[in-house]
Protein backbone atom coordinates (compact mmCIF):
# COMPACT_ATOMS: atom_id res chain seq x y z
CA UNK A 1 40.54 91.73 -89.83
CA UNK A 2 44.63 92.01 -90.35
CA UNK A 3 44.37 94.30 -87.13
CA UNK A 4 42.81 91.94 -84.88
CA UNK A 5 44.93 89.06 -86.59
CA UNK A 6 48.06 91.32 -85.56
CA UNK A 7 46.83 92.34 -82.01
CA UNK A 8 46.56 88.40 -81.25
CA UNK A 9 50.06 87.70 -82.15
CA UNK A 10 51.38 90.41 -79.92
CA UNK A 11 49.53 89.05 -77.65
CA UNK A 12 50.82 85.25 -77.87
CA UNK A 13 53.99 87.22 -77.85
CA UNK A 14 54.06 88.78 -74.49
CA UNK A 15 53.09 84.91 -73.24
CA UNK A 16 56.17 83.13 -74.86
CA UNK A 17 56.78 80.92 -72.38
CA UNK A 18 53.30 79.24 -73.09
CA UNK A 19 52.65 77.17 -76.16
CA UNK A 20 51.30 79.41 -79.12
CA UNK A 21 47.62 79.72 -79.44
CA UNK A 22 46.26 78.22 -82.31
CA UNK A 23 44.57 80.81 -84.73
CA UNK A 24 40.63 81.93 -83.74
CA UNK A 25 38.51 80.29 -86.20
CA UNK A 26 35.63 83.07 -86.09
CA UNK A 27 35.52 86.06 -84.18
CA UNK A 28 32.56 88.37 -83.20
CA UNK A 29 32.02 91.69 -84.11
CA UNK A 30 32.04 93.81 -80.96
CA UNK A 31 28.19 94.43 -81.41
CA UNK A 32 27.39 90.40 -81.36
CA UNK A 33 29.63 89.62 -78.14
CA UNK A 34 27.32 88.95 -75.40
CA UNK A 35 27.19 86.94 -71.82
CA UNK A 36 30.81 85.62 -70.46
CA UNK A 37 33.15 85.73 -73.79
CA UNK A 38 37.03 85.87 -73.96
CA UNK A 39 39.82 84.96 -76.24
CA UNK A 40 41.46 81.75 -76.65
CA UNK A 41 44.93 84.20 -75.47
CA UNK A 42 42.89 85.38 -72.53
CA UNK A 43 42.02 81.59 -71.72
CA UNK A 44 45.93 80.47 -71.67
CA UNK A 45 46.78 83.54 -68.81
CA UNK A 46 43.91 82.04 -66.73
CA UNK A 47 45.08 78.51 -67.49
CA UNK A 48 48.42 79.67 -65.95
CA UNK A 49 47.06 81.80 -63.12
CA UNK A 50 45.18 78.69 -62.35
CA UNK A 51 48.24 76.60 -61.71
CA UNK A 52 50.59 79.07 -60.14
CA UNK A 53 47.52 79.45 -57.59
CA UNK A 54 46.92 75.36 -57.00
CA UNK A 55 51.04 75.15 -56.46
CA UNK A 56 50.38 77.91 -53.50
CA UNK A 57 47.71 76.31 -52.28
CA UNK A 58 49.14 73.00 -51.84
CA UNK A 59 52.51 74.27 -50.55
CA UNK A 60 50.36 76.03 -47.53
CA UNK A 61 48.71 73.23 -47.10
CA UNK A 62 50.65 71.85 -43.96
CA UNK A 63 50.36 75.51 -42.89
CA UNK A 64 47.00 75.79 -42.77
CA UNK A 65 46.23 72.68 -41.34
CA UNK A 66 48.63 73.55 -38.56
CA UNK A 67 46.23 76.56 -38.15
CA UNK A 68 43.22 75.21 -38.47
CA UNK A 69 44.27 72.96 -35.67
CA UNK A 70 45.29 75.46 -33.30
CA UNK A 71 42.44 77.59 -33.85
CA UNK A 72 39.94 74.86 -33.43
CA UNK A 73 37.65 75.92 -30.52
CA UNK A 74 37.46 72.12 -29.74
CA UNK A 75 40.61 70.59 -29.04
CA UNK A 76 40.57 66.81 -30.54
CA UNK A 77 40.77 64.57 -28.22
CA UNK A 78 42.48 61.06 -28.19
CA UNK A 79 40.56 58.06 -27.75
CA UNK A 80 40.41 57.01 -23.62
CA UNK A 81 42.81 54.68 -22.81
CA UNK A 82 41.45 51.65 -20.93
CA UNK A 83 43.42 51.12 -17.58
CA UNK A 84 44.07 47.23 -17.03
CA UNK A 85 41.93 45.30 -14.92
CA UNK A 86 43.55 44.81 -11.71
CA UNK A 87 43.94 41.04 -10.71
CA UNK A 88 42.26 39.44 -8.29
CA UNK A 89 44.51 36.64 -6.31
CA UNK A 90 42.74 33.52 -5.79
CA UNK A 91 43.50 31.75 -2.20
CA UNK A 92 42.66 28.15 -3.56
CA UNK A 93 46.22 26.85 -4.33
CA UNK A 94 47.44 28.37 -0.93
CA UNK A 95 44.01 27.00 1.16
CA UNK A 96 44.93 23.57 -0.75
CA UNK A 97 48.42 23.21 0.43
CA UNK A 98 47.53 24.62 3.77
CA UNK A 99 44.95 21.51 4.39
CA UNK A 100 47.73 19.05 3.32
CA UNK A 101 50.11 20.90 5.51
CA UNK A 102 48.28 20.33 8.34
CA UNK A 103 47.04 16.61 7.62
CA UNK A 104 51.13 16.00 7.49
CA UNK A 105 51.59 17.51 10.92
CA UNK A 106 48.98 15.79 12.89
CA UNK A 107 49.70 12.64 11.76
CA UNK A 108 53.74 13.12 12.19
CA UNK A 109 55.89 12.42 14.62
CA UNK A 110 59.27 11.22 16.33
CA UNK A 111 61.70 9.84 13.52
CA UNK A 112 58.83 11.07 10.45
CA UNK A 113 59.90 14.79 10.42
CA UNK A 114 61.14 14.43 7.06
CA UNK A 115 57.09 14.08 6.20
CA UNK A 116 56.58 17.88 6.48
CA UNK A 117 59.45 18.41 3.88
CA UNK A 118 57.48 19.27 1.13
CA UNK A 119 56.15 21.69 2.99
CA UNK A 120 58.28 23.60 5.20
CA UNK A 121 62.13 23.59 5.16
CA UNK A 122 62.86 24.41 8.66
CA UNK A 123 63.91 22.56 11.40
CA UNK A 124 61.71 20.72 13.38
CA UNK A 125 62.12 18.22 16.15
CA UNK A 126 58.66 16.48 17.09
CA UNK A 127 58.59 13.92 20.13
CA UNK A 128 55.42 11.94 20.13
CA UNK A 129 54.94 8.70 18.85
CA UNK A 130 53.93 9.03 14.76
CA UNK A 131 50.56 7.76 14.02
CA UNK A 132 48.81 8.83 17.27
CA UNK A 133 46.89 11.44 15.76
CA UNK A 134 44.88 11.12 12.45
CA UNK A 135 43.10 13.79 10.20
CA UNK A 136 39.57 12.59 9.33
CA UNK A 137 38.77 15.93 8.25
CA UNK A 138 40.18 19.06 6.81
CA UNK A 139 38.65 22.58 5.60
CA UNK A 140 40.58 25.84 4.98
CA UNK A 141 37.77 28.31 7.01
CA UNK A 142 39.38 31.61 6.60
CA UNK A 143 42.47 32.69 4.09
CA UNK A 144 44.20 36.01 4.26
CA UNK A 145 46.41 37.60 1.72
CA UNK A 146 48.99 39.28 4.66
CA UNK A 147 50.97 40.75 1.29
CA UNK A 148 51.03 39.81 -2.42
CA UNK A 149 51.54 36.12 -2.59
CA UNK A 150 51.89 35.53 1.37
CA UNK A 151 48.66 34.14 3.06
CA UNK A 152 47.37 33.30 6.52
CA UNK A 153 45.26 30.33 6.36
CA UNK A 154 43.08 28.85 8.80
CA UNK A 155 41.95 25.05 8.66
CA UNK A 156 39.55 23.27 10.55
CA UNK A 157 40.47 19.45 11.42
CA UNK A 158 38.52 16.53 12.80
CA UNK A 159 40.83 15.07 14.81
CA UNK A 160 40.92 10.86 16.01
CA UNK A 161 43.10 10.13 18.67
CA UNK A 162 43.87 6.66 19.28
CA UNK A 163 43.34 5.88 23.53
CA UNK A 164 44.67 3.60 25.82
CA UNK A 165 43.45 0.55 23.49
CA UNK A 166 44.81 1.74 20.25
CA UNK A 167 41.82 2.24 19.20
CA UNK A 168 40.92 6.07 17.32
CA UNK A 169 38.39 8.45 18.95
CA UNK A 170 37.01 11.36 17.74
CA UNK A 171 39.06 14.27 19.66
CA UNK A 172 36.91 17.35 18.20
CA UNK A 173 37.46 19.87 15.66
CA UNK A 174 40.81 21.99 15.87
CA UNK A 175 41.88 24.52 14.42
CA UNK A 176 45.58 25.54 12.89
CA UNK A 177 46.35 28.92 11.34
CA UNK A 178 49.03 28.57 8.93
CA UNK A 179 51.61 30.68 7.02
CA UNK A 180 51.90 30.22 3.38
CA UNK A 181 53.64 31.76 0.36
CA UNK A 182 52.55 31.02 -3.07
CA UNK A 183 54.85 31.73 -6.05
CA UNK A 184 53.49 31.94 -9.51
CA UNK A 185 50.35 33.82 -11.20
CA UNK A 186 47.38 35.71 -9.36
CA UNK A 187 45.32 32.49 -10.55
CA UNK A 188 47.21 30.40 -7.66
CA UNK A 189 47.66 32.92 -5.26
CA UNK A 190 51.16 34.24 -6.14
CA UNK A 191 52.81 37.73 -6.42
CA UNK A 192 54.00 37.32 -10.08
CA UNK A 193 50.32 38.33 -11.25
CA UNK A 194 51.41 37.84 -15.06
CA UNK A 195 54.02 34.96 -14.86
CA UNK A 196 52.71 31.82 -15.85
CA UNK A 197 55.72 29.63 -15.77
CA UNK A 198 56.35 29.34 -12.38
CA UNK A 199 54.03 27.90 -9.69
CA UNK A 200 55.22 27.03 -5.94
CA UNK A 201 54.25 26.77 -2.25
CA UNK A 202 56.12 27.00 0.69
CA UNK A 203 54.71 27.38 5.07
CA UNK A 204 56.99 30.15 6.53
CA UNK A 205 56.51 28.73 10.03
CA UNK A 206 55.17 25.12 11.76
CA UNK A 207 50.95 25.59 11.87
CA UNK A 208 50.05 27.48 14.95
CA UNK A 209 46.69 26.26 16.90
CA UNK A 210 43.91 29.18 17.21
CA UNK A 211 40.48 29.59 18.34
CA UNK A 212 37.37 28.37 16.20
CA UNK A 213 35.97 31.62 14.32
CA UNK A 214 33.10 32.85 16.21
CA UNK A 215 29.94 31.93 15.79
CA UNK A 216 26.44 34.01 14.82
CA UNK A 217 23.23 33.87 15.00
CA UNK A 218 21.73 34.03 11.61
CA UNK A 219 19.61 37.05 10.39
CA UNK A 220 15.67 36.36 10.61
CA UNK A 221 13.95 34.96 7.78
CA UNK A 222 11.66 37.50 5.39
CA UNK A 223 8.68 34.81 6.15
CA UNK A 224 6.32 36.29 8.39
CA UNK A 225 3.25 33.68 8.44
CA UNK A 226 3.40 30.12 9.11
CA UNK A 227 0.89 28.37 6.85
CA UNK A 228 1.63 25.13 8.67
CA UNK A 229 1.25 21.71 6.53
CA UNK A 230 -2.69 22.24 5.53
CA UNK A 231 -3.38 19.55 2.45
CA UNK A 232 -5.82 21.69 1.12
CA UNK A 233 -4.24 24.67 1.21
CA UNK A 234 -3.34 25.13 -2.76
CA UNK A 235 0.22 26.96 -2.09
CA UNK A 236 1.20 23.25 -0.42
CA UNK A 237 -0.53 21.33 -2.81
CA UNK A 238 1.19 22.97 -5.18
CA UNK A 239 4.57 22.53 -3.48
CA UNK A 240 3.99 19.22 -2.43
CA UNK A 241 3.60 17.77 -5.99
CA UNK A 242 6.63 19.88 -7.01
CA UNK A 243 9.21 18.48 -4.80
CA UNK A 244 7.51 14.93 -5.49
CA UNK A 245 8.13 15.64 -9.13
CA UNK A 246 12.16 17.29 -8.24
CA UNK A 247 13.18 14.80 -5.56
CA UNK A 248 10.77 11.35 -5.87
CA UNK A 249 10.63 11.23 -10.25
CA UNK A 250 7.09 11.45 -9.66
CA UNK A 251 5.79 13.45 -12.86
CA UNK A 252 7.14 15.69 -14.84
CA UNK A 253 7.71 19.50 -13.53
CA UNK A 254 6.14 21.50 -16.23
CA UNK A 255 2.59 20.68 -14.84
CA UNK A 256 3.42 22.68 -11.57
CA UNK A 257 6.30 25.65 -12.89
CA UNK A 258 4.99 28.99 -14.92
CA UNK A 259 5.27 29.43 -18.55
CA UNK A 260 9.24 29.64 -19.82
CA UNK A 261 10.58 28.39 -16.46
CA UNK A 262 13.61 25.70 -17.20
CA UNK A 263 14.42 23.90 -13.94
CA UNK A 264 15.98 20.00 -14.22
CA UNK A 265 14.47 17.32 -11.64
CA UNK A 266 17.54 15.63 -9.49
CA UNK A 267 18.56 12.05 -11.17
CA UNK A 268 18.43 9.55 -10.63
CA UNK A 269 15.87 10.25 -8.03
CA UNK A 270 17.63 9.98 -4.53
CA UNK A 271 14.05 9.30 -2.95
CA UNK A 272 10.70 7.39 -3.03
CA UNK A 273 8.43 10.07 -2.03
CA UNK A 274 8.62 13.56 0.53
CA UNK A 275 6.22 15.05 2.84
CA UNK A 276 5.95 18.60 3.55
CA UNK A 277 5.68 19.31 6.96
CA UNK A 278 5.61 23.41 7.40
CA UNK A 279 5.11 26.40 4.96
CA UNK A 280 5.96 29.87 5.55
CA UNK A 281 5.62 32.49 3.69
CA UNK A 282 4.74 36.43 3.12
CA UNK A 283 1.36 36.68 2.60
CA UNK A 284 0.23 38.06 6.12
CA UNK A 285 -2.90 35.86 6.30
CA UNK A 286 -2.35 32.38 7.10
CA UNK A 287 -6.40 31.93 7.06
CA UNK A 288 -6.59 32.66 3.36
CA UNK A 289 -6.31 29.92 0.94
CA UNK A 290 -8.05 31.38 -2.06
CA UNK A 291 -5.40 31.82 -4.98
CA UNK A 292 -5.51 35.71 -6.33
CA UNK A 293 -6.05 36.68 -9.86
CA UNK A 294 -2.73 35.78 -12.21
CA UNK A 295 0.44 36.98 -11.89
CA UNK A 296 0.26 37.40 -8.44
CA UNK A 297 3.89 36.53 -6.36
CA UNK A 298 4.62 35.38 -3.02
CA UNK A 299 7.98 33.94 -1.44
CA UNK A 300 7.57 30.63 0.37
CA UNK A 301 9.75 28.72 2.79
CA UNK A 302 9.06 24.40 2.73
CA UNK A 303 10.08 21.95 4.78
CA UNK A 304 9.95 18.72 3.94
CA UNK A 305 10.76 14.67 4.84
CA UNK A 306 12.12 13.42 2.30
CA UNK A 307 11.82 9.52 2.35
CA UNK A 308 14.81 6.98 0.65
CA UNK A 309 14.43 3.36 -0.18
CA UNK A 310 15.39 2.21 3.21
CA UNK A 311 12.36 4.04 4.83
CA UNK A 312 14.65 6.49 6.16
CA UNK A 313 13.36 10.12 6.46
CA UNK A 314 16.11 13.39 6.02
CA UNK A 315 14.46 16.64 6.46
CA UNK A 316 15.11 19.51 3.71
CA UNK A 317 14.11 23.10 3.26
CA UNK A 318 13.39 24.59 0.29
CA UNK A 319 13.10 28.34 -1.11
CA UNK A 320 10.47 29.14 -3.63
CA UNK A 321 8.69 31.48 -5.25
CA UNK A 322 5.12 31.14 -6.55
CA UNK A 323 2.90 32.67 -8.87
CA UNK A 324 -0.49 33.02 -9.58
CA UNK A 325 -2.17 31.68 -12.95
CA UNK A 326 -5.59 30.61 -13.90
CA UNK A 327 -6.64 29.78 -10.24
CA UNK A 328 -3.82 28.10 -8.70
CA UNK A 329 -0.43 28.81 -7.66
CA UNK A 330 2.75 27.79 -9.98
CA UNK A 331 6.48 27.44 -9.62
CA UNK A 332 7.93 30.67 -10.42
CA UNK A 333 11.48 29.89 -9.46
CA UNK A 334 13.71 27.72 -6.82
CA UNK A 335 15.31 30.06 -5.06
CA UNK A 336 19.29 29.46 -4.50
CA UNK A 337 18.83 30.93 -0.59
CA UNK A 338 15.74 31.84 1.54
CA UNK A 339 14.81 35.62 1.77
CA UNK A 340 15.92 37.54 4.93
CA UNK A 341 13.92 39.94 6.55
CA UNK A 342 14.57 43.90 5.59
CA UNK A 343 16.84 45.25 7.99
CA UNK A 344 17.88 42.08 9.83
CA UNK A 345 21.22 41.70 10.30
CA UNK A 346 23.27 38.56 12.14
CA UNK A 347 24.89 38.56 15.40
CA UNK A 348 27.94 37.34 17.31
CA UNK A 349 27.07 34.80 20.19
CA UNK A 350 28.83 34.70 23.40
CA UNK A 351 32.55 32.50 22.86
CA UNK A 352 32.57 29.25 23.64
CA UNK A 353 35.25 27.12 24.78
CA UNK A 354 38.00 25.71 21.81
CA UNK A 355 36.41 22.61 20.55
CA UNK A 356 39.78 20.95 21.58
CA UNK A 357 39.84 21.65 25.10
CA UNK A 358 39.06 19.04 28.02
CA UNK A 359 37.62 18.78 31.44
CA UNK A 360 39.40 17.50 34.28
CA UNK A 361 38.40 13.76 33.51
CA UNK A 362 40.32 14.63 29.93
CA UNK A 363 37.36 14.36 28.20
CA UNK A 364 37.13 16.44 24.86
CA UNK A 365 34.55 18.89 25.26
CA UNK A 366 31.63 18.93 22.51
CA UNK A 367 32.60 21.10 19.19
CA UNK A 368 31.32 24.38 18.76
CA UNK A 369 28.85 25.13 16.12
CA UNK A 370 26.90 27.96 15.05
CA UNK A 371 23.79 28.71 16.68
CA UNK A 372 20.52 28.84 13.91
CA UNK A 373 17.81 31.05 14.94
């Protein structure tokens, strides 16, 4: 027992730089030591191992992150930047100013110059007599953004010219292509595309008459079979108290639309009753009235009179869609535009003369408009 007791304190010894161990309390003979068993000096030299091996561990710590970047068969990758959305000028601000450009030129004249001030700084000398000319009319046709913030803008003016009498008569549509450049955000047509607190318009150059914009002949319609106005046809009796309902107040819609379809009648009612006077649509069989089995689609065309309180009669066309349910056809939707045939495309028509030219008795000739097919 004083041998063991001995061999522990040289042991402690040859640790000094740890705290002593305190005394065993009961040792094992050799022959009852079994499984993991050590001494309470053998415990303090692990203790120490222990931390001498966490201080290495967490001074390579940068280092073997380092490594276990650069080793990584995966190189991490940094989230996607988002490029910015490129802005979009909008050519209302410069189509605005171009129409009240142009209404301040027509109507100008000898001595009223200083009317086209706010818009264009120039010089200009006119030499008719103010007041001769009048605007009824104005409509920007065509705008072009020539570079950021400068636009060429076409407008379309009704003309009245006042005669021999003094009185005004209509002198045709003209049109004036005009120069404009906008200064502020890409909102109002400008070249500072983030710069909110400046806004501005300015005409480079007096309007300059053009040509009307050609005309076209419109692509063909995608309704192949004329049904005609047939009152017993269900598709138009079906359509017929629809537009009653839309246009005339008469009923409510839900008794003629499909299930879940939303659509608001006009108010208050701009007419006392309509009259549908052709149907077309895609069903390839005019002959055939009888309504298919449910949820069967087909794309009409109506045309209708539509009646006001005077007894006057406007006519109006009308895009729908119909479906089948329960035996008769439903409004499925009212289309915003009629269906064009697959493959149809329009057309230019031949040129015909500026709407502001005259024949040798100087009478205006008629204004051009486009040709419907």
């Amino acid at each position: 027992m004083r041998l063991r007791r001995r061999r522990a304190v040289a042991e402690s010894e040859a640790w000094d730089d740890l705290p002593q161990a305190e005394p065993e309390q009961e040792v094992l003979d050799a022959g009852d030591e079994t499984g993991w068993q050590t001494s309470t000096a053998g415990l303090s030299g692990a203790a120490r191992l222990t931390r001498i091996g966490a201080w290495i561990l967490i001074a390579s710590g940068p280092l073997l992150g380092i490594t276990s970047l650069l080793g990584s068969p995966t190189q991490a990758q940094s989230a996607p930047v988002t490029a910015p959305t490129a802005q979009t000028a909008s050519d209302t601000g410069p189509s605005g100013f171009a129409q009240l450009y142009v209404v301040a030129y027509i109507e100008a004249g000898q001595g009223s110059e200083g009317s086209l001030r706010p818009y264009f700084s120039g010089s200009v000398t006119l030499t008719n007599t103010p007041g001769t000319r009048s605007a009824t009319r104005t409509v920007a046709v065509t705008s072009r953004e020539v570079q950021p913030g400068y636009w060429a803008v076409t407008v379309a003016a009704r003309i009245a010219q006042k005669d021999a009498k003094g009185a005004y008569v209509d002198a045709g549509l003209r049109y004036y292509q005009v120069p404009v450049q906008a200064l502020g955000p890409a909102s109002a047509g400008g070249s500072n595309r983030n710069d909110e607190s400046t806004l501005g318009y300015t005409a480079t150059a007096l309007p300059a008459q053009v040509a009307a914009p050609a005309s076209l002949t419109a692509s063909a319609l995608g309704y192949g079979t004329n049904r005609g106005s047939n009152p017993a046809d269900p598709a138009t009796q079906t359509i017929t108290g629809f537009l009653n309902a839309y246009l005339a107040g008469k009923g409510g819609l839900d008794r003629y639309t499909s299930p879940g379809v939303s659509l608001q009648s006009v108010t208050p009612a701009p007419y006392s009753g309509i009259e549908v006077t052709d149907v077309a649509d895609d069903s390839a069989n005019a002959s055939n009235t009888a309504v298919p089995s449910d949820g069967a689609v087909r794309q009409a065309l109506a045309t209708v009179n539509a009646k006001d309180a005077s007894g006057a009669t406007y006519p109006l066309t009308y895009a729908l869609t119909l479906r089948s349910r329960g035996g008769r056809w439903e409004i499925a939707s009212l289309s915003a535009a009629p269906v064009l045939q697959r493959g149809s495309n329009p057309a230019l028509v031949a040129p015909s003369p500026d709407s502001d030219s005259t024949d040798s008795t100087g009478t205006p000739s008629p204004s051009p408009s486009p040709s419907a097919s």
